[in-house]
PDB file of N, CA and C in Angstrom:
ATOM      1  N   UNK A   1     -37.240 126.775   4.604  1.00  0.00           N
ATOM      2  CA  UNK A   1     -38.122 127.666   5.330  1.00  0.00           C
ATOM      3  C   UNK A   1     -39.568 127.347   4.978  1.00  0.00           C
ATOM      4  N   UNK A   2     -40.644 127.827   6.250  1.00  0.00           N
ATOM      5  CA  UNK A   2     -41.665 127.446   5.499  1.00  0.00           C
ATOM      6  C   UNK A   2     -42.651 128.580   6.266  1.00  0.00           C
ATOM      7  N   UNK A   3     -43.876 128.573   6.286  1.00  0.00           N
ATOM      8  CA  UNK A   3     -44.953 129.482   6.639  1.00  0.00           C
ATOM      9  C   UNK A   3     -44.675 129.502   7.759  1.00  0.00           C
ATOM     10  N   UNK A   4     -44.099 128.812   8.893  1.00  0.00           N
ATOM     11  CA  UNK A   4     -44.465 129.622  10.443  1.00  0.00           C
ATOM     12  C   UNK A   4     -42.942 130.301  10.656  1.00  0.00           C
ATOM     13  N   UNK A   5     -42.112 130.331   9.376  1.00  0.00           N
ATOM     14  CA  UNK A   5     -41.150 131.014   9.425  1.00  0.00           C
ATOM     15  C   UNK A   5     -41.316 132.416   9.165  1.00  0.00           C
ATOM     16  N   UNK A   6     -42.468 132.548   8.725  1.00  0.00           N
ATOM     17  CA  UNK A   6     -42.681 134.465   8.306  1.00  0.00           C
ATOM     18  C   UNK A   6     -42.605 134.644   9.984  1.00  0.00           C
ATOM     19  N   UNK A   7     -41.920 136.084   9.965  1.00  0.00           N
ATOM     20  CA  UNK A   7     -42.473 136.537  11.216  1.00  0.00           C
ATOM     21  C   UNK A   7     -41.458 136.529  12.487  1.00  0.00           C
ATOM     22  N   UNK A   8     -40.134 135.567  11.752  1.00  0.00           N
ATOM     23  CA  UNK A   8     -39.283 134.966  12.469  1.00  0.00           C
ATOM     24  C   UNK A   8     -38.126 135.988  12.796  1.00  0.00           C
ATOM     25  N   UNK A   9     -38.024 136.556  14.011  1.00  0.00           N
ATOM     26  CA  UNK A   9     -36.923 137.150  13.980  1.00  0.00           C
ATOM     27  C   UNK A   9     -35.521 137.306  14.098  1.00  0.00           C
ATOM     28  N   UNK A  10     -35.519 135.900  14.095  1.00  0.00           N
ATOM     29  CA  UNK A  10     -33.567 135.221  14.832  1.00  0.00           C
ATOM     30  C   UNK A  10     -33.156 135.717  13.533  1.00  0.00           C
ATOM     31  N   UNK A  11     -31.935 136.100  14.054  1.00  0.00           N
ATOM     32  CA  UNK A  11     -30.751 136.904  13.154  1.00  0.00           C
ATOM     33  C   UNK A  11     -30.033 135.141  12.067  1.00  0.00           C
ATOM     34  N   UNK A  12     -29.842 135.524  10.723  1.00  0.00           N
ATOM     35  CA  UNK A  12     -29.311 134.351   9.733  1.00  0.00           C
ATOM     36  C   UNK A  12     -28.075 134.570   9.994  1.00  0.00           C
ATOM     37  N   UNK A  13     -27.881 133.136  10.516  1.00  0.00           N
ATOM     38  CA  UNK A  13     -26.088 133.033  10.813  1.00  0.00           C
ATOM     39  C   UNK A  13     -25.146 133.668   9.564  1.00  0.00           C
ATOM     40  N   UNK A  14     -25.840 133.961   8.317  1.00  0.00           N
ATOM     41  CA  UNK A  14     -25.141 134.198   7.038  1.00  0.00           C
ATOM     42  C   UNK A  14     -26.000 135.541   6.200  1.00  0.00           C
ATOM     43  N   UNK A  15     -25.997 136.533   6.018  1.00  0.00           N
ATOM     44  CA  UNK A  15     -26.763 136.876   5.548  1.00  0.00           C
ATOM     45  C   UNK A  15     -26.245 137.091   4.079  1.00  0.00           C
ATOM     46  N   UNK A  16     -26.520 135.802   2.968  1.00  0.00           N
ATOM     47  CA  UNK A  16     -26.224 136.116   1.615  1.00  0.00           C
ATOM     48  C   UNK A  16     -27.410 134.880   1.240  1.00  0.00           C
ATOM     49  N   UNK A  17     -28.488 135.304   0.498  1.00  0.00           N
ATOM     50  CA  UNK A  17     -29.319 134.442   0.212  1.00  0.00           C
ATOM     51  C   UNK A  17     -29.657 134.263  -1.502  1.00  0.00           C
ATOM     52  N   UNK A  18     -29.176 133.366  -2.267  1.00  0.00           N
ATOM     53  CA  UNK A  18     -29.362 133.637  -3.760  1.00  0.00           C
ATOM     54  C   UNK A  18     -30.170 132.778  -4.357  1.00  0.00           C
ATOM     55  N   UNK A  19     -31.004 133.133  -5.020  1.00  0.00           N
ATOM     56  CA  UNK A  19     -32.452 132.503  -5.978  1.00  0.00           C
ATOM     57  C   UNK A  19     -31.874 132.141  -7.187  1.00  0.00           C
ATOM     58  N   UNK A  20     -31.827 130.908  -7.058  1.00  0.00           N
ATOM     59  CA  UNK A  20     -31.193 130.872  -8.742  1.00  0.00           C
ATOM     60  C   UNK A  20     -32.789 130.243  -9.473  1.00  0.00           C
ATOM     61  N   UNK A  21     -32.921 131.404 -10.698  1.00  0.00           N
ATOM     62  CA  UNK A  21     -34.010 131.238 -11.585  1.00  0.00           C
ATOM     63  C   UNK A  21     -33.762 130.664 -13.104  1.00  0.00           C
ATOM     64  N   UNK A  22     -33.724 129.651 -13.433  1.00  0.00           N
ATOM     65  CA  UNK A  22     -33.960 129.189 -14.754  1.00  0.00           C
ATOM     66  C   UNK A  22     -34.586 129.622 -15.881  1.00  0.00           C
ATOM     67  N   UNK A  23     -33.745 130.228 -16.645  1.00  0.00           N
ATOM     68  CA  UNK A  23     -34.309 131.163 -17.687  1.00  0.00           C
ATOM     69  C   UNK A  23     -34.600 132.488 -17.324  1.00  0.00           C
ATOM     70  N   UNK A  24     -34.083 132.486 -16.253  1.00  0.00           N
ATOM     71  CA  UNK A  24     -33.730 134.066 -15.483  1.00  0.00           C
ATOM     72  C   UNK A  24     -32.890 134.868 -15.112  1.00  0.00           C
ATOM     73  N   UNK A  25     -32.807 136.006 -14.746  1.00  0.00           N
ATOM     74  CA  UNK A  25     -31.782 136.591 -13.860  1.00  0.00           C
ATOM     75  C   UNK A  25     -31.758 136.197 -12.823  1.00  0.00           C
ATOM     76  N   UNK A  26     -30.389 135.313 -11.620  1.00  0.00           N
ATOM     77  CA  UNK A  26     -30.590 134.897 -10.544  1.00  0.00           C
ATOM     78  C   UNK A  26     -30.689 136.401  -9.729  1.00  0.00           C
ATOM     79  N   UNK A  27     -31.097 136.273  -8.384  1.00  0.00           N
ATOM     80  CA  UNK A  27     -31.422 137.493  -7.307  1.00  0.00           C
ATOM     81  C   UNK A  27     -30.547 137.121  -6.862  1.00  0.00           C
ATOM     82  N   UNK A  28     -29.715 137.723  -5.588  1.00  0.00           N
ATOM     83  CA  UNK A  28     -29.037 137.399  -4.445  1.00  0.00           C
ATOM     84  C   UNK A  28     -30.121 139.208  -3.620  1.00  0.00           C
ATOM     85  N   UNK A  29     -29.750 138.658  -1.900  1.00  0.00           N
ATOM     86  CA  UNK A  29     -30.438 139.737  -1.151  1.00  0.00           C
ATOM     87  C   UNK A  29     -29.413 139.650  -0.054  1.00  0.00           C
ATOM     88  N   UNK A  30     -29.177 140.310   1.094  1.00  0.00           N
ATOM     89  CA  UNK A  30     -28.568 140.394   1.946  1.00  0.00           C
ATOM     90  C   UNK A  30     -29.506 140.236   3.243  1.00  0.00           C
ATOM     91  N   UNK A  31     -30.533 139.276   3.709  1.00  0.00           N
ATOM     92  CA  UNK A  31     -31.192 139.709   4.801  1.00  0.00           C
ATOM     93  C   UNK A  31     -31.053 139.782   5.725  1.00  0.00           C
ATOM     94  N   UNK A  32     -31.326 140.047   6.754  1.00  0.00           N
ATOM     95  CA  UNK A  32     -30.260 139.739   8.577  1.00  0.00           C
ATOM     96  C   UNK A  32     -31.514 139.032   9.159  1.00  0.00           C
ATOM     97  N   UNK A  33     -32.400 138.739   8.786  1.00  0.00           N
ATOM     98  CA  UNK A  33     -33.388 137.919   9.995  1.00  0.00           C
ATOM     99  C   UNK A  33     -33.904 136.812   8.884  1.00  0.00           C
ATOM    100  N   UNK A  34     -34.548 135.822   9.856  1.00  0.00           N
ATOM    101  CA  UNK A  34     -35.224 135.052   9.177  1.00  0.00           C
ATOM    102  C   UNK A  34     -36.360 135.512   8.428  1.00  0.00           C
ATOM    103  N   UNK A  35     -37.559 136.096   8.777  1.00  0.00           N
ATOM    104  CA  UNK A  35     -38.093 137.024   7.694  1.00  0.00           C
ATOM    105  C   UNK A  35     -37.805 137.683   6.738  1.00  0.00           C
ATOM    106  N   UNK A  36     -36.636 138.621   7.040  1.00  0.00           N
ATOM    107  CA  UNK A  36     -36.397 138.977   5.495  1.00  0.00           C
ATOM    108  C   UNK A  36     -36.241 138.066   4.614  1.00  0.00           C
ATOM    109  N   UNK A  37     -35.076 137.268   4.953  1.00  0.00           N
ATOM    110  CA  UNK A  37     -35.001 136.123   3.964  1.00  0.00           C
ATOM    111  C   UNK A  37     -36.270 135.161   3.189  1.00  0.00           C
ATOM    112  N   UNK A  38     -37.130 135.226   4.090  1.00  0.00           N
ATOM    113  CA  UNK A  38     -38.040 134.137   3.439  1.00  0.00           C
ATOM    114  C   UNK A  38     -39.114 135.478   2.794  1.00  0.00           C
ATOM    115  N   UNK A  39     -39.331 136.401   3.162  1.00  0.00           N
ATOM    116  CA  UNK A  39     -39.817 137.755   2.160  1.00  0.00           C
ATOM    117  C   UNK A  39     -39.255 137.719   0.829  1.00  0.00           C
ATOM    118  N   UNK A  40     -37.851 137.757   1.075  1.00  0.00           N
ATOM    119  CA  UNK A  40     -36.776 137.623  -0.412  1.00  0.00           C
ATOM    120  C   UNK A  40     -37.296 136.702  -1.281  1.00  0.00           C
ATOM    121  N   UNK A  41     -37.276 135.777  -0.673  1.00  0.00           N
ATOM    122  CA  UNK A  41     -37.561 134.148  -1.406  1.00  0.00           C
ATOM    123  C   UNK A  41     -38.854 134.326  -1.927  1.00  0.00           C
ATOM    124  N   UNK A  42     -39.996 134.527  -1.189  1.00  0.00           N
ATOM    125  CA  UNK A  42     -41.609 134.930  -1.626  1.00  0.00           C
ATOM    126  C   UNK A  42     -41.737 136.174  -2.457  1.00  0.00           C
ATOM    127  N   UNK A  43     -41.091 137.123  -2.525  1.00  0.00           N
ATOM    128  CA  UNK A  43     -40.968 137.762  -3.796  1.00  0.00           C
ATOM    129  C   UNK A  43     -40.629 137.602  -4.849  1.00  0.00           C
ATOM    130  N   UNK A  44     -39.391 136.873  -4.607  1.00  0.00           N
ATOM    131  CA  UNK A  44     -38.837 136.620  -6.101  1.00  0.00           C
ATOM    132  C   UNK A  44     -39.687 135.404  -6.831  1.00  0.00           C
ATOM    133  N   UNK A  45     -40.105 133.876  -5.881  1.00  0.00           N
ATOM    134  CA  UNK A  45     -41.444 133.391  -6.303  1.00  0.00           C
ATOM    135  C   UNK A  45     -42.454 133.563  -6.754  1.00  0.00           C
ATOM    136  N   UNK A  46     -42.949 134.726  -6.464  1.00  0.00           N
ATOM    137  CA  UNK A  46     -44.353 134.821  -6.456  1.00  0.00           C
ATOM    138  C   UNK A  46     -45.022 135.894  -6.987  1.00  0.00           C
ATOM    139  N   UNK A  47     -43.462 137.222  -7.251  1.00  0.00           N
ATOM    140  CA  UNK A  47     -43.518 138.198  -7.502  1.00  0.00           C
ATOM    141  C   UNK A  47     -44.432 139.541  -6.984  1.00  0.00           C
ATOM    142  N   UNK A  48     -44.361 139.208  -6.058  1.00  0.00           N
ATOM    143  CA  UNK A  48     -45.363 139.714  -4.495  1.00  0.00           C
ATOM    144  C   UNK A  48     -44.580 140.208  -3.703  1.00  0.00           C
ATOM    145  N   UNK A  49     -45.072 141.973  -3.535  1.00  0.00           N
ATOM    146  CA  UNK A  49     -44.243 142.096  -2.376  1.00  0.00           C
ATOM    147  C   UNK A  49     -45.336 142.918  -1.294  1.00  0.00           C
ATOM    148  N   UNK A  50     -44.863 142.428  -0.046  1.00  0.00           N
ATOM    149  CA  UNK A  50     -45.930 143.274   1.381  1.00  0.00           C
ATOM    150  C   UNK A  50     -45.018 144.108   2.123  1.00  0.00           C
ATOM    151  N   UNK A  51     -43.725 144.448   1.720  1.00  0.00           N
ATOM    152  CA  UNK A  51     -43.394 145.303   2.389  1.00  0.00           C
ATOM    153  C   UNK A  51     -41.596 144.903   2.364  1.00  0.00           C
ATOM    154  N   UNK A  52     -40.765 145.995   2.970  1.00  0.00           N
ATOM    155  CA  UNK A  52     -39.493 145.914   2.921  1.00  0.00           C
ATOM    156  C   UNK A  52     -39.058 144.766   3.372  1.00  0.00           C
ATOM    157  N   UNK A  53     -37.463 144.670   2.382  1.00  0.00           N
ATOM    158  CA  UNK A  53     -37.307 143.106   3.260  1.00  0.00           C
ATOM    159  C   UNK A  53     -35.574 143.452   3.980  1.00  0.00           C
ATOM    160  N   UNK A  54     -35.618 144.019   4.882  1.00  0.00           N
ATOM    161  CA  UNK A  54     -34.435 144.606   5.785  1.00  0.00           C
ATOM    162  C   UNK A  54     -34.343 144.734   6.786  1.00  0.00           C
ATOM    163  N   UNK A  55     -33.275 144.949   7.509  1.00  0.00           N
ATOM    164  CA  UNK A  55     -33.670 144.836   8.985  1.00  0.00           C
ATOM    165  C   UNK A  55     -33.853 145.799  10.210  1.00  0.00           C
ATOM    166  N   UNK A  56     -34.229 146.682   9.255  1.00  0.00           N
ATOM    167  CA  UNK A  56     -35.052 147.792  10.534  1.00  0.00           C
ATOM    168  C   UNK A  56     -35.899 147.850  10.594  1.00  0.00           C
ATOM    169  N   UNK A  57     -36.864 146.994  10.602  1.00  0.00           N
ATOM    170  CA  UNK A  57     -38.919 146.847  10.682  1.00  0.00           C
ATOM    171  C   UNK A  57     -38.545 147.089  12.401  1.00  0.00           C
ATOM    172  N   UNK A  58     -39.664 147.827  12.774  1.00  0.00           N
ATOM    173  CA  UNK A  58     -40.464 147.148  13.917  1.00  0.00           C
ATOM    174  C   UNK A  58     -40.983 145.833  13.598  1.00  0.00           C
ATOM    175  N   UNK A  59     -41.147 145.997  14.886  1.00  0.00           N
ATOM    176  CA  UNK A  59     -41.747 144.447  15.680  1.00  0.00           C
ATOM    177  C   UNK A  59     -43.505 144.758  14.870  1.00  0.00           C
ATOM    178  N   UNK A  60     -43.406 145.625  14.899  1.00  0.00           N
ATOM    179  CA  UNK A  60     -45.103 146.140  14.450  1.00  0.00           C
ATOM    180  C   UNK A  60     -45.459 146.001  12.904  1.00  0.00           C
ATOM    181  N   UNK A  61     -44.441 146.627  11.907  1.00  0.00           N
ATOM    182  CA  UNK A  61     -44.106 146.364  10.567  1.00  0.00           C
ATOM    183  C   UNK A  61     -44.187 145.218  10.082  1.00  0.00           C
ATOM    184  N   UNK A  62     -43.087 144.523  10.805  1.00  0.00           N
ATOM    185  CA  UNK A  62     -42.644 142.866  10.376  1.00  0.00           C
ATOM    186  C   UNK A  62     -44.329 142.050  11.003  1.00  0.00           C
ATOM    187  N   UNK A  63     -44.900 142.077  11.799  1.00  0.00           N
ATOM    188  CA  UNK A  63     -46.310 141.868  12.152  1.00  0.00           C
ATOM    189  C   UNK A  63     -47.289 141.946  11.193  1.00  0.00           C
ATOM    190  N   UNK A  64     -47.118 143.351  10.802  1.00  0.00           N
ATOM    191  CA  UNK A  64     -48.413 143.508   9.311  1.00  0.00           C
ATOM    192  C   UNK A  64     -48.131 142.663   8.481  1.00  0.00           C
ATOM    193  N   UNK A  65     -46.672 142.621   8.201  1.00  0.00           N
ATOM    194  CA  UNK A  65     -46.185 141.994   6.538  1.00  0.00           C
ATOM    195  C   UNK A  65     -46.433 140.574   7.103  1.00  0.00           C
ATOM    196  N   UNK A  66     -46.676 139.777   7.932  1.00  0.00           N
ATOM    197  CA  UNK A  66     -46.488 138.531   8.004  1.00  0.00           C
ATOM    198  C   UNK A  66     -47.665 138.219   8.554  1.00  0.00           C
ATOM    199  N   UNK A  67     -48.940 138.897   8.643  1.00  0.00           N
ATOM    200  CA  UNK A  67     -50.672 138.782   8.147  1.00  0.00           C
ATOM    201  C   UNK A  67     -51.168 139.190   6.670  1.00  0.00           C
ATOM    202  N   UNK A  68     -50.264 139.852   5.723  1.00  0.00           N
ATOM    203  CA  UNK A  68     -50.487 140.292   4.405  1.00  0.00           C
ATOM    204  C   UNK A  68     -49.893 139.059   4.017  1.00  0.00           C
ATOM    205  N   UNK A  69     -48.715 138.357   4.325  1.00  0.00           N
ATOM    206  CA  UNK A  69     -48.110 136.806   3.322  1.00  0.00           C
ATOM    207  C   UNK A  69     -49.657 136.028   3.975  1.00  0.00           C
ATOM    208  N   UNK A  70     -49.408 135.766   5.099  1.00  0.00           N
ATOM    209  CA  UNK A  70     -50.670 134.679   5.647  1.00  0.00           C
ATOM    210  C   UNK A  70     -52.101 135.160   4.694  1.00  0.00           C
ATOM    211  N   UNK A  71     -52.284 136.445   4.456  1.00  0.00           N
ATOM    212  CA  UNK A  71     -53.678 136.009   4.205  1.00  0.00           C
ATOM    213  C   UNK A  71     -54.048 136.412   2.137  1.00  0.00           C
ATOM    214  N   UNK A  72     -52.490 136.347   1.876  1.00  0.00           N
ATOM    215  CA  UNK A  72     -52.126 136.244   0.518  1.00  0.00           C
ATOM    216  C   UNK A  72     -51.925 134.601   0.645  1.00  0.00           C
ATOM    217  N   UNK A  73     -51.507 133.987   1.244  1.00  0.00           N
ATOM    218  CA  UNK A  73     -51.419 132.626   1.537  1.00  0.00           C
ATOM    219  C   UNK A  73     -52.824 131.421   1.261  1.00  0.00           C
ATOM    220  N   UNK A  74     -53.486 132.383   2.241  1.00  0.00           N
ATOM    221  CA  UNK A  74     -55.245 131.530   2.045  1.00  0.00           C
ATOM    222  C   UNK A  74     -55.974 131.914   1.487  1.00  0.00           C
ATOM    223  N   UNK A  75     -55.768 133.137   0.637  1.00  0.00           N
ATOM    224  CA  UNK A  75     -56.547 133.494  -0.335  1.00  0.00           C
ATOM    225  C   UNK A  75     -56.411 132.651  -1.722  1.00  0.00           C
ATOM    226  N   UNK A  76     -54.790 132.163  -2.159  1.00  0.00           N
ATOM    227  CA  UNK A  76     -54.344 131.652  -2.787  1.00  0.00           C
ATOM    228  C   UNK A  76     -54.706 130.131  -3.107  1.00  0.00           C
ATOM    229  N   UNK A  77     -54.401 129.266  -1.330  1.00  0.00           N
ATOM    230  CA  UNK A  77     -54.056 127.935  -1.595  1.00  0.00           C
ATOM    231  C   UNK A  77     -55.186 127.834   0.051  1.00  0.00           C
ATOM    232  N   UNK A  78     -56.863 128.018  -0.035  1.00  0.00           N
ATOM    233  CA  UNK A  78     -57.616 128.075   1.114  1.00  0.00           C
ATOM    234  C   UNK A  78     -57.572 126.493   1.836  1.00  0.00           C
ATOM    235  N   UNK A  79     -57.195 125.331   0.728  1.00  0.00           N
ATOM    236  CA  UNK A  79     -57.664 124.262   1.898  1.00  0.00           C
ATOM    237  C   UNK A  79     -56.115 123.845   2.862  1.00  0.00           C
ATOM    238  N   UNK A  80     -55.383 124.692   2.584  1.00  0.00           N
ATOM    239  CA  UNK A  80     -53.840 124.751   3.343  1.00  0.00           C
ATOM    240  C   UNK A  80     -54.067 126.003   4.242  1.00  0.00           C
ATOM    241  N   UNK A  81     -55.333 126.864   4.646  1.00  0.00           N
ATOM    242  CA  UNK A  81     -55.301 128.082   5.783  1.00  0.00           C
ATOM    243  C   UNK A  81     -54.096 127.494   6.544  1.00  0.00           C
ATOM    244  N   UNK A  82     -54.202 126.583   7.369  1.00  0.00           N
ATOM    245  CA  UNK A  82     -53.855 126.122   8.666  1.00  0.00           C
ATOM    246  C   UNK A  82     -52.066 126.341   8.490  1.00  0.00           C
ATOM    247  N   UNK A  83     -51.999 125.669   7.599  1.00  0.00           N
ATOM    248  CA  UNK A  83     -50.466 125.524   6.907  1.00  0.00           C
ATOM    249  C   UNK A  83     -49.642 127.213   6.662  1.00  0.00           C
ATOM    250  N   UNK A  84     -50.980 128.067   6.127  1.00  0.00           N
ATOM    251  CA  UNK A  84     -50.345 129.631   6.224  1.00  0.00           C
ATOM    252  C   UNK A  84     -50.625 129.970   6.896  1.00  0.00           C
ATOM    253  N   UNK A  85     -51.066 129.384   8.377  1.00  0.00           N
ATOM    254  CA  UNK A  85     -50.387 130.312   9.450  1.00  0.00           C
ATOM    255  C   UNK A  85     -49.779 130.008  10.273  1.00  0.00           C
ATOM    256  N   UNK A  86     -48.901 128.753   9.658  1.00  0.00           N
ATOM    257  CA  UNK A  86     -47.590 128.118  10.104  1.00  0.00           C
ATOM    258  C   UNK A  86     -48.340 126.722  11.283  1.00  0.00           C
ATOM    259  N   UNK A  87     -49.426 126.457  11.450  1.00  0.00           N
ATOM    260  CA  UNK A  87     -50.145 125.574  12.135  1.00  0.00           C
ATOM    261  C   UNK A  87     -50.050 124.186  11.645  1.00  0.00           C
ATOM    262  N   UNK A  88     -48.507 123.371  11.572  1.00  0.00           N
ATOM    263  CA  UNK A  88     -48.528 122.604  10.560  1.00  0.00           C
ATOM    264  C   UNK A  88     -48.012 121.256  11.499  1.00  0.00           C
ATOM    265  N   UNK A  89     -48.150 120.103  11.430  1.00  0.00           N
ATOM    266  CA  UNK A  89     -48.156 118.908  12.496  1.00  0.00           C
ATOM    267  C   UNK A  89     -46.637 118.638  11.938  1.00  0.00           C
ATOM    268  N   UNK A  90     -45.250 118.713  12.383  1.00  0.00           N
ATOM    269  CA  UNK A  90     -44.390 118.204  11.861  1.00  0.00           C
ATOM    270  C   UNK A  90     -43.830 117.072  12.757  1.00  0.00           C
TER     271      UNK A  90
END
């Protein structure tokens, strides 16, 4: 997954997603969309959270939280803006 995946709402053919952390407690999450999942993943990374990661957001909710990752994104890593907001040449 990557940055123009925030935001994404197609349903995960699987919803069991597990972080295995080294020298950690691994996470597992249950998400049903592609956003949650990559929310899951950016929390447990980064230890950052913008909001629930489940699948009853509005369309409006899941919107805020995925301008709070983007602009936690370029605040972070600014000469990659383009890259956090999924604007990426693949």
């Amino acid at each position: 997954m990557t940055s123009h995946h925030i935001g994404d709402g197609r349903r995960l053919p699987e919803q069991s997603i597990w972080v295995r952390r080294v020298g950690s407690r691994d996470r597992q999450a249950q998400p049903w969309y592609v956003h949650d999942g990559l929310e899951f993943a950016l929390k447990v990374i980064t230890g950052r959270a913008f909001g629930p990661q489940n699948g009853h957001l509005l369309p409006s909710q899941r919107a805020r939280n995925t301008r709070k990752w983007q602009a936690w994104c370029v605040e972070r890593y600014p000469a990659q803006a383009d890259a956090c907001h999924g604007k990426t040449d693949m």
